[in-house]
PDB file of N, CA and C in Angstrom:
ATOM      1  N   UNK A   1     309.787 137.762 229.261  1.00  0.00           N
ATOM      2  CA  UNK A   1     310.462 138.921 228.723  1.00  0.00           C
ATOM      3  C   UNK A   1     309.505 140.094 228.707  1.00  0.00           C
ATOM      4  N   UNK A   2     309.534 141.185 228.073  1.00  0.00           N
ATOM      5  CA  UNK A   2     308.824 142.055 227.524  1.00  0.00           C
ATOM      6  C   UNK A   2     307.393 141.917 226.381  1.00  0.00           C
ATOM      7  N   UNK A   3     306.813 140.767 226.693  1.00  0.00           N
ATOM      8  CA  UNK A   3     305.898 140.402 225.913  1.00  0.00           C
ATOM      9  C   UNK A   3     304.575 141.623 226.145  1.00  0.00           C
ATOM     10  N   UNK A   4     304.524 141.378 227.312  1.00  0.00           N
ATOM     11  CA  UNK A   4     303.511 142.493 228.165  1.00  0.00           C
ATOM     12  C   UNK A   4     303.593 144.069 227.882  1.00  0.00           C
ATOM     13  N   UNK A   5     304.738 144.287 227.080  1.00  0.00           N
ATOM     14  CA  UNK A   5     305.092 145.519 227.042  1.00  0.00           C
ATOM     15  C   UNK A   5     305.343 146.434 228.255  1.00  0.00           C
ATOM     16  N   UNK A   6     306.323 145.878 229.138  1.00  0.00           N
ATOM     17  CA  UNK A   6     306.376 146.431 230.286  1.00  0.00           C
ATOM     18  C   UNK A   6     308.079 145.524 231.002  1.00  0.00           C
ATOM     19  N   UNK A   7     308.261 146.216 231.286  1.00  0.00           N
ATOM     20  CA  UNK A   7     309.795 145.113 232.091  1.00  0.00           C
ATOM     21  C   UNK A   7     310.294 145.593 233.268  1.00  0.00           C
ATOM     22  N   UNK A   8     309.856 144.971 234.347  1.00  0.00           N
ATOM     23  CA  UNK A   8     311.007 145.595 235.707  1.00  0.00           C
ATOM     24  C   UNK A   8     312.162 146.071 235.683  1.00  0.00           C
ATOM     25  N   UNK A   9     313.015 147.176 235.944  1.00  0.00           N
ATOM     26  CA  UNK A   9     313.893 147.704 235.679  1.00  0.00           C
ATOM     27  C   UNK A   9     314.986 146.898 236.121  1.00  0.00           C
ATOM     28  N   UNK A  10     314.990 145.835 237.266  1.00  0.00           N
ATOM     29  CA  UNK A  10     315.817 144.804 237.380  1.00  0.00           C
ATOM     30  C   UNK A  10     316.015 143.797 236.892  1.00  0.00           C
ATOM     31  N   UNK A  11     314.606 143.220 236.165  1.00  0.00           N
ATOM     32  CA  UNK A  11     314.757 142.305 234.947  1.00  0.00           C
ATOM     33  C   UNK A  11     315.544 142.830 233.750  1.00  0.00           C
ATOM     34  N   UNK A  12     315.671 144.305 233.179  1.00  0.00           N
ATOM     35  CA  UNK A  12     316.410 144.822 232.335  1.00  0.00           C
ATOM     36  C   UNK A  12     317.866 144.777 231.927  1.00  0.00           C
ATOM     37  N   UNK A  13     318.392 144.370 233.294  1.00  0.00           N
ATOM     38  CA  UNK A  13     319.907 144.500 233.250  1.00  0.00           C
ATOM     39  C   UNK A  13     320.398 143.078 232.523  1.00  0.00           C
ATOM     40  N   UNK A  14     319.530 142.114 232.877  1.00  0.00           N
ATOM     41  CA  UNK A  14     319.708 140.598 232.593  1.00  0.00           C
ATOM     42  C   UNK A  14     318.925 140.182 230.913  1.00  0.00           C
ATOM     43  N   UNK A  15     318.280 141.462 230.868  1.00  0.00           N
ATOM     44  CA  UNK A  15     317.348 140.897 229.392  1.00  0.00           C
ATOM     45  C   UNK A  15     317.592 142.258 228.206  1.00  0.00           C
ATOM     46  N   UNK A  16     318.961 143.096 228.785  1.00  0.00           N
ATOM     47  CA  UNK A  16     318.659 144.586 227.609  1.00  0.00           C
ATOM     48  C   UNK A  16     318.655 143.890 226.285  1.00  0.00           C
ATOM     49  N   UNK A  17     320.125 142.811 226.084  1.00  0.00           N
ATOM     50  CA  UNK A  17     320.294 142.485 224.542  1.00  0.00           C
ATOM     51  C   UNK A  17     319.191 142.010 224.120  1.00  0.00           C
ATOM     52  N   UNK A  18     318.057 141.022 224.696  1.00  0.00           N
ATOM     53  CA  UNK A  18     317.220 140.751 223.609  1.00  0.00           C
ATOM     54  C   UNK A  18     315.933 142.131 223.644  1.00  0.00           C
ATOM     55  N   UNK A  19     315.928 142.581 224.884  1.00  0.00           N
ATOM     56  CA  UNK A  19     314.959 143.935 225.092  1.00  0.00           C
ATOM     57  C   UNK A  19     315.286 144.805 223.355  1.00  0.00           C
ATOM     58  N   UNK A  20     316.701 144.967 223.579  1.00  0.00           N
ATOM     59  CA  UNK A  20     316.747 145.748 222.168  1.00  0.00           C
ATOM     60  C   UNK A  20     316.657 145.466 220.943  1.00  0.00           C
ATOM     61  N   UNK A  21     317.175 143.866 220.847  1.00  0.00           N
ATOM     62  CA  UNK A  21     316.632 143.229 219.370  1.00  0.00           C
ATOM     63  C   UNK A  21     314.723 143.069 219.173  1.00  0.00           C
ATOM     64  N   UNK A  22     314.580 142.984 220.599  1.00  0.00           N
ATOM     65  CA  UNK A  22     312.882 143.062 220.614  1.00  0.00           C
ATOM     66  C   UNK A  22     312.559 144.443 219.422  1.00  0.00           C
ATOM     67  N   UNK A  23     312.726 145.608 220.750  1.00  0.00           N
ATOM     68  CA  UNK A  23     312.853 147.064 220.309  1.00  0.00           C
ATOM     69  C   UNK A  23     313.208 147.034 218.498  1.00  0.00           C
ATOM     70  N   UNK A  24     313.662 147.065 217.786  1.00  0.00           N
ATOM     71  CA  UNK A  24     314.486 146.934 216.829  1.00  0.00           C
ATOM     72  C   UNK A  24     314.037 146.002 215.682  1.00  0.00           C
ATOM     73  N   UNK A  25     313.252 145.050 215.845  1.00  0.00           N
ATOM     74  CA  UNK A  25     312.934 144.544 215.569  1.00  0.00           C
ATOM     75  C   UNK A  25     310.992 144.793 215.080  1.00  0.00           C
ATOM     76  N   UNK A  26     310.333 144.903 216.220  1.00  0.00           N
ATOM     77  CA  UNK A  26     309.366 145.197 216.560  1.00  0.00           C
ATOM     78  C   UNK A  26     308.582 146.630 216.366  1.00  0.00           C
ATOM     79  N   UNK A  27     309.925 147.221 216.532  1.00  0.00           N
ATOM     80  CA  UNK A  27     309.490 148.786 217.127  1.00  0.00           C
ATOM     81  C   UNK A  27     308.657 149.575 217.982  1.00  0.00           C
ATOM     82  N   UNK A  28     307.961 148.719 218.787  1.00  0.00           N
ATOM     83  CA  UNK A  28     307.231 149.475 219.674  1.00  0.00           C
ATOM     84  C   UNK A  28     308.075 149.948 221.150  1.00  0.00           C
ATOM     85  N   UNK A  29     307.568 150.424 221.671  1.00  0.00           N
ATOM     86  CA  UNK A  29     307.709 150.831 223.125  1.00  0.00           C
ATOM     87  C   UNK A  29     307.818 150.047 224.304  1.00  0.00           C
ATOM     88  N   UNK A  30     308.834 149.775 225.188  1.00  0.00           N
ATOM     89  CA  UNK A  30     308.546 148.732 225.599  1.00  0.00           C
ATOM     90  C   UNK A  30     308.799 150.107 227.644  1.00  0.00           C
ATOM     91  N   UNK A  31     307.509 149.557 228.171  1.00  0.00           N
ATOM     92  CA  UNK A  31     307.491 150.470 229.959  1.00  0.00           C
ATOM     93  C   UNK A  31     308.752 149.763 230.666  1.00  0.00           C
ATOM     94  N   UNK A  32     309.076 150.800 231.273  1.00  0.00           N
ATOM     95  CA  UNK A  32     309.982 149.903 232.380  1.00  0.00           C
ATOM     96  C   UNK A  32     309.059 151.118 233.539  1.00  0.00           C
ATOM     97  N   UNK A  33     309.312 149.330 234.390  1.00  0.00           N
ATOM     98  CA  UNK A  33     308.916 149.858 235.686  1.00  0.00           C
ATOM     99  C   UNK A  33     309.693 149.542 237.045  1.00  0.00           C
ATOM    100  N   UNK A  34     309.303 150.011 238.336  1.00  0.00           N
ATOM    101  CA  UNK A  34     309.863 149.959 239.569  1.00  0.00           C
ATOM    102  C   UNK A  34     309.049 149.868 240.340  1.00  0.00           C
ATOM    103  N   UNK A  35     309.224 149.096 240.854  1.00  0.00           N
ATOM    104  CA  UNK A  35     308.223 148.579 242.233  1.00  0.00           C
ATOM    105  C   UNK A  35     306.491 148.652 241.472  1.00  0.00           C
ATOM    106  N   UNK A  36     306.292 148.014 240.460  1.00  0.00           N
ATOM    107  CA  UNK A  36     305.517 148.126 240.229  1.00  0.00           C
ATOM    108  C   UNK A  36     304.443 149.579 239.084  1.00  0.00           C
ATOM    109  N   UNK A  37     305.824 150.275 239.361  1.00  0.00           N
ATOM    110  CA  UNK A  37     305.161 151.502 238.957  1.00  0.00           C
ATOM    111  C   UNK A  37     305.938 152.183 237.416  1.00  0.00           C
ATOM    112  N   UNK A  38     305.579 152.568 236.427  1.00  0.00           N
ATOM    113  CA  UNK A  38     305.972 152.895 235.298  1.00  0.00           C
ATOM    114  C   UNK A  38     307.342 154.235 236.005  1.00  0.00           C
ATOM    115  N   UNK A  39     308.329 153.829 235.188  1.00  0.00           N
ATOM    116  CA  UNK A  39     309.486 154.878 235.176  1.00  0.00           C
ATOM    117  C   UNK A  39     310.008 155.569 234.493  1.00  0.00           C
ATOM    118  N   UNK A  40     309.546 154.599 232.729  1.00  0.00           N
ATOM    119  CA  UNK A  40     310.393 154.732 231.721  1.00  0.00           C
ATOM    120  C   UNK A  40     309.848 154.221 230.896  1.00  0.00           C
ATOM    121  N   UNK A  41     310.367 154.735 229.283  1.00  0.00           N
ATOM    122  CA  UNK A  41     309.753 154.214 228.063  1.00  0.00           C
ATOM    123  C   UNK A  41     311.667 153.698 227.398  1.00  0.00           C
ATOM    124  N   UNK A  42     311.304 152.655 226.935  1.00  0.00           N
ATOM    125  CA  UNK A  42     312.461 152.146 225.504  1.00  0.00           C
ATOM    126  C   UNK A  42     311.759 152.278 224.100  1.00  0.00           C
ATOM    127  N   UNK A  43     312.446 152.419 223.170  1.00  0.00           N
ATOM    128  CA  UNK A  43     311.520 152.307 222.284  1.00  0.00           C
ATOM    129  C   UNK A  43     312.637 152.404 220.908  1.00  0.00           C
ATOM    130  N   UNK A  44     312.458 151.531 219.786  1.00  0.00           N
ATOM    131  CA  UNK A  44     313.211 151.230 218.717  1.00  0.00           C
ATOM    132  C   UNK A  44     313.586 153.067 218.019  1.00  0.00           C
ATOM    133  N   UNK A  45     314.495 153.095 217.305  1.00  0.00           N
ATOM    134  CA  UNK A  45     315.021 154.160 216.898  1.00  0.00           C
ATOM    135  C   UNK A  45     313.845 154.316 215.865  1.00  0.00           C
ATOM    136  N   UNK A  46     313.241 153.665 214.648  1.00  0.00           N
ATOM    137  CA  UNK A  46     312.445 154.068 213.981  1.00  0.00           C
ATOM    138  C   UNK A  46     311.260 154.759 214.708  1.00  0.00           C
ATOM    139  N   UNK A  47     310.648 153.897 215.815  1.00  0.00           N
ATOM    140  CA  UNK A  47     309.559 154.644 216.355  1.00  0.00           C
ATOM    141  C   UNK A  47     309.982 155.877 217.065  1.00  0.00           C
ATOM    142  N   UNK A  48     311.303 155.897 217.322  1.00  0.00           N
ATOM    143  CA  UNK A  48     311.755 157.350 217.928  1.00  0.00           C
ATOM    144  C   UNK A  48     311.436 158.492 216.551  1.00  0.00           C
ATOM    145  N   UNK A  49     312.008 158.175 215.842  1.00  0.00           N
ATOM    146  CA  UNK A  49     312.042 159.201 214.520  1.00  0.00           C
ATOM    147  C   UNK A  49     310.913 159.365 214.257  1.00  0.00           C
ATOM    148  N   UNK A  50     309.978 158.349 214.428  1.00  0.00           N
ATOM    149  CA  UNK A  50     308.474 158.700 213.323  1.00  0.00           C
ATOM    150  C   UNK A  50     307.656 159.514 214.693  1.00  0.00           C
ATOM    151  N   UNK A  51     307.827 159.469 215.709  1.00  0.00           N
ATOM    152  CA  UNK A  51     307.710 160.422 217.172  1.00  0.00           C
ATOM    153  C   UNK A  51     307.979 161.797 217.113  1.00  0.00           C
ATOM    154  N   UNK A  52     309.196 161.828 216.739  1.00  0.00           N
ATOM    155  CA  UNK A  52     309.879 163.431 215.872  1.00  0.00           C
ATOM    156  C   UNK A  52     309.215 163.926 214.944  1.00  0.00           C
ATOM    157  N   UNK A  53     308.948 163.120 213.753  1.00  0.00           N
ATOM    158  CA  UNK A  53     308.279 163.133 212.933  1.00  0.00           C
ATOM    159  C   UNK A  53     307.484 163.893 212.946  1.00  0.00           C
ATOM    160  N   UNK A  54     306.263 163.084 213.910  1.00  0.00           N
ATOM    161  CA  UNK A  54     304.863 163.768 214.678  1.00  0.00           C
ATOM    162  C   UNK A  54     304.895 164.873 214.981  1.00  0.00           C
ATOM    163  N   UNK A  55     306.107 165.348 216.022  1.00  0.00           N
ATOM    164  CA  UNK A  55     305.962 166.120 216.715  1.00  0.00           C
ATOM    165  C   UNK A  55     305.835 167.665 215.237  1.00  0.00           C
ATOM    166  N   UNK A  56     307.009 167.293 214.532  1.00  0.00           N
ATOM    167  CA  UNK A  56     307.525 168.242 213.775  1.00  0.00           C
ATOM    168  C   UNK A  56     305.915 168.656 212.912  1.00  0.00           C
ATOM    169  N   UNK A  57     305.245 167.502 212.665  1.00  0.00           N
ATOM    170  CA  UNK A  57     303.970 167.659 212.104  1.00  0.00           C
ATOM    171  C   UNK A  57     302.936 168.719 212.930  1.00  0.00           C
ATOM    172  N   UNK A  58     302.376 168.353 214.171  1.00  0.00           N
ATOM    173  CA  UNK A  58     301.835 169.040 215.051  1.00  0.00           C
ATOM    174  C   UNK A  58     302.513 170.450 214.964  1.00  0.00           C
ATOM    175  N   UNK A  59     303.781 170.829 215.421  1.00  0.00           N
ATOM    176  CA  UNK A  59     304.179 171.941 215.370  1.00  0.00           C
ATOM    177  C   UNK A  59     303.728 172.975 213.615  1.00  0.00           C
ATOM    178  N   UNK A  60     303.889 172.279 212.804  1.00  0.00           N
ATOM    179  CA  UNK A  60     303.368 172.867 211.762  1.00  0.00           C
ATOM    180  C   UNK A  60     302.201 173.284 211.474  1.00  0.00           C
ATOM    181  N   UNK A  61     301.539 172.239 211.866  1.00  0.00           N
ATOM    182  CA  UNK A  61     299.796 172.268 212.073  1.00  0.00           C
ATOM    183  C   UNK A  61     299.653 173.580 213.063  1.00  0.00           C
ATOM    184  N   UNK A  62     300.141 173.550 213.938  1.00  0.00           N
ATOM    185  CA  UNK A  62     299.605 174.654 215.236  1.00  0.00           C
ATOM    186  C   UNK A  62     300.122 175.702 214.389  1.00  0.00           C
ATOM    187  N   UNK A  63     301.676 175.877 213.943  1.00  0.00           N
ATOM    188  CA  UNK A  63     301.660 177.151 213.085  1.00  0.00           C
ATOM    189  C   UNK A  63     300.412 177.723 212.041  1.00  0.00           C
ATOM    190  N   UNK A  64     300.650 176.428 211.490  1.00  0.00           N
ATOM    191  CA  UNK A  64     298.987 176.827 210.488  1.00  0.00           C
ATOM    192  C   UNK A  64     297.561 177.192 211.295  1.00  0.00           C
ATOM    193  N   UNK A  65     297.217 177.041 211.796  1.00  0.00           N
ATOM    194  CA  UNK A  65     296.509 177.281 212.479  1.00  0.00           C
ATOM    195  C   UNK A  65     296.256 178.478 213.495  1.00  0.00           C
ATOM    196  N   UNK A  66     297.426 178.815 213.723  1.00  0.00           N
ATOM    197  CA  UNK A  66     297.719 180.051 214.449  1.00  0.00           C
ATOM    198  C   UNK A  66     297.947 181.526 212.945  1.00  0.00           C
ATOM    199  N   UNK A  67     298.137 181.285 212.101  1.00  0.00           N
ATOM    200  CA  UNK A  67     298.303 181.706 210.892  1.00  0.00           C
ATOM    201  C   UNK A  67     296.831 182.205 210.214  1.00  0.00           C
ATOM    202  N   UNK A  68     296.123 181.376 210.161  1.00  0.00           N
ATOM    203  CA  UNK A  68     294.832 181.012 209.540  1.00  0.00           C
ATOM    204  C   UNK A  68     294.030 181.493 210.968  1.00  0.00           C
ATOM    205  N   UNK A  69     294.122 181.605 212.537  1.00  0.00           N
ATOM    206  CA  UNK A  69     293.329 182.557 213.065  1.00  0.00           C
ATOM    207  C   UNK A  69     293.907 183.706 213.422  1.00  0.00           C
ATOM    208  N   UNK A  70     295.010 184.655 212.564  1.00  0.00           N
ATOM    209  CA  UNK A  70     295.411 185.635 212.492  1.00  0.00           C
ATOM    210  C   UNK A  70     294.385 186.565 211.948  1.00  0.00           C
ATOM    211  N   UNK A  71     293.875 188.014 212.204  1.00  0.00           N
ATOM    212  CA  UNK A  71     293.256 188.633 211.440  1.00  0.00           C
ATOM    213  C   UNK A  71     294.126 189.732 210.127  1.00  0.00           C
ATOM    214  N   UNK A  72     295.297 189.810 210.646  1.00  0.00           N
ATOM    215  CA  UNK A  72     296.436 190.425 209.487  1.00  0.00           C
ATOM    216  C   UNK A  72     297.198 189.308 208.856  1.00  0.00           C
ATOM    217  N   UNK A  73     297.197 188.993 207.898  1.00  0.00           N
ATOM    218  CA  UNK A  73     298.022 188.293 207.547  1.00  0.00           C
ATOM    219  C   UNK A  73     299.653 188.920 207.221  1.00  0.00           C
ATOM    220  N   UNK A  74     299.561 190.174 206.873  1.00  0.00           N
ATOM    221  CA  UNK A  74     300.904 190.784 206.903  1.00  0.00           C
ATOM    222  C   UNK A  74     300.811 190.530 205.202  1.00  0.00           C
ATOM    223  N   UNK A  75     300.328 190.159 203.735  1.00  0.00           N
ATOM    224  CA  UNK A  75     300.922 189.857 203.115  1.00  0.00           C
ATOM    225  C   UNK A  75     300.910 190.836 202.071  1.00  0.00           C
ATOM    226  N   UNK A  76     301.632 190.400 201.174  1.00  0.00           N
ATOM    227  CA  UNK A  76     302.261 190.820 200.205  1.00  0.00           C
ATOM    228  C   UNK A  76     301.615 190.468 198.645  1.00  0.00           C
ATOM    229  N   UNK A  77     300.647 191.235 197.974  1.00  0.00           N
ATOM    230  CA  UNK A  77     300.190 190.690 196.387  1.00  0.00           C
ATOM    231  C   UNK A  77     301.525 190.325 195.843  1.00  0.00           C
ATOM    232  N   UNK A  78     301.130 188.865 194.927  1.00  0.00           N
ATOM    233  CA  UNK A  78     302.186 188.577 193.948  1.00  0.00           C
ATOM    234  C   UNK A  78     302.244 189.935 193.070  1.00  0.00           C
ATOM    235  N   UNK A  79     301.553 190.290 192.626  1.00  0.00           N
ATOM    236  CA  UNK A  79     301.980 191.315 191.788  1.00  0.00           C
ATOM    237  C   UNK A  79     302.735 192.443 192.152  1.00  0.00           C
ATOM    238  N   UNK A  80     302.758 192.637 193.179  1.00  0.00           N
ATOM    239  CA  UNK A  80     304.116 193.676 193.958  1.00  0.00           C
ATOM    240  C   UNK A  80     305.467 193.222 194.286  1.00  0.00           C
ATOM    241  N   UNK A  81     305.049 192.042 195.092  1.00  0.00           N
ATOM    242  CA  UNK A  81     306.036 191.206 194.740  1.00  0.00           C
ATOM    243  C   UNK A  81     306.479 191.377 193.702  1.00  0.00           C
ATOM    244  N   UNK A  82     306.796 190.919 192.366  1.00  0.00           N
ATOM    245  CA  UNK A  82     307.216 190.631 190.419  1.00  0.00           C
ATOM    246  C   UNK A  82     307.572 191.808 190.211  1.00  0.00           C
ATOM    247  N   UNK A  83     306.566 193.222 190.613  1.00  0.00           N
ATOM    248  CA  UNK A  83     307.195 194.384 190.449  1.00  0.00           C
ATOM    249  C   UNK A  83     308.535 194.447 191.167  1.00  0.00           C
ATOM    250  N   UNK A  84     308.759 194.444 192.414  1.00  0.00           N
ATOM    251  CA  UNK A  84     309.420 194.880 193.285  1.00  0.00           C
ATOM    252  C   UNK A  84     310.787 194.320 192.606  1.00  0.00           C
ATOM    253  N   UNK A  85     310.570 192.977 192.733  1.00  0.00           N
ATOM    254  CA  UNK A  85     311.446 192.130 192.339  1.00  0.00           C
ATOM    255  C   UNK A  85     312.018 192.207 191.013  1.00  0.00           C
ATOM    256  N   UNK A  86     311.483 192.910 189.870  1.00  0.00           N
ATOM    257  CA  UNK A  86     311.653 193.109 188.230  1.00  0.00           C
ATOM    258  C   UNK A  86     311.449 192.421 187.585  1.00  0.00           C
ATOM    259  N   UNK A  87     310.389 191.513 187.783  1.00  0.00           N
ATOM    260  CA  UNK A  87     310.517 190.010 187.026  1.00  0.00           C
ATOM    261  C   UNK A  87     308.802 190.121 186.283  1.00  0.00           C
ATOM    262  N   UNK A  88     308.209 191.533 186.836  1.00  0.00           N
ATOM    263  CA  UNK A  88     306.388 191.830 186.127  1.00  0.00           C
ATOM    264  C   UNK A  88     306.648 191.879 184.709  1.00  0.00           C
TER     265      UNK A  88
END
């Protein structure tokens, strides 16, 4: 099966149901390949989400970071803010 973490894309058709209880079970990633050669990733829905996850993380990080090597920050004192707002 997919022990190797890897499955011929023609072995797939004959092994998806346990490929996905693998997946699902397991959660990792499992390669599909062709003629030898990587084509494709499977991979359990949790490890999809915690992937998103990541990504959504990184993207924040780079915001911060792009933020923090800004030389204007553009901002605003709380205390103008409270004024502005009527709440000083």
């Amino acid at each position: 099966m997919a022990s190797s973490g890897s499955i011929p894309v023609s072995e797939l058709r004959e092994q998806l149901a346990a490929v996905v209880d693998e997946l699902a079970t397991h959660g990792k990633a499992i390669k599909l390949t062709r003629h030898g050669q990587p084509v494709a990733v499977l991979m359990g829905y949790q490890a999809f989400e915690a992937l998103l996850d990541d990504f959504d993380d990184a993207d924040d990080y780079r915001a911060l970071a792009e933020y923090d090597a800004a030389e204007d920050h553009d901002t605003i004192p709380w205390e103008v803010v409270k004024r502005d707002l009527g709440i000083a």
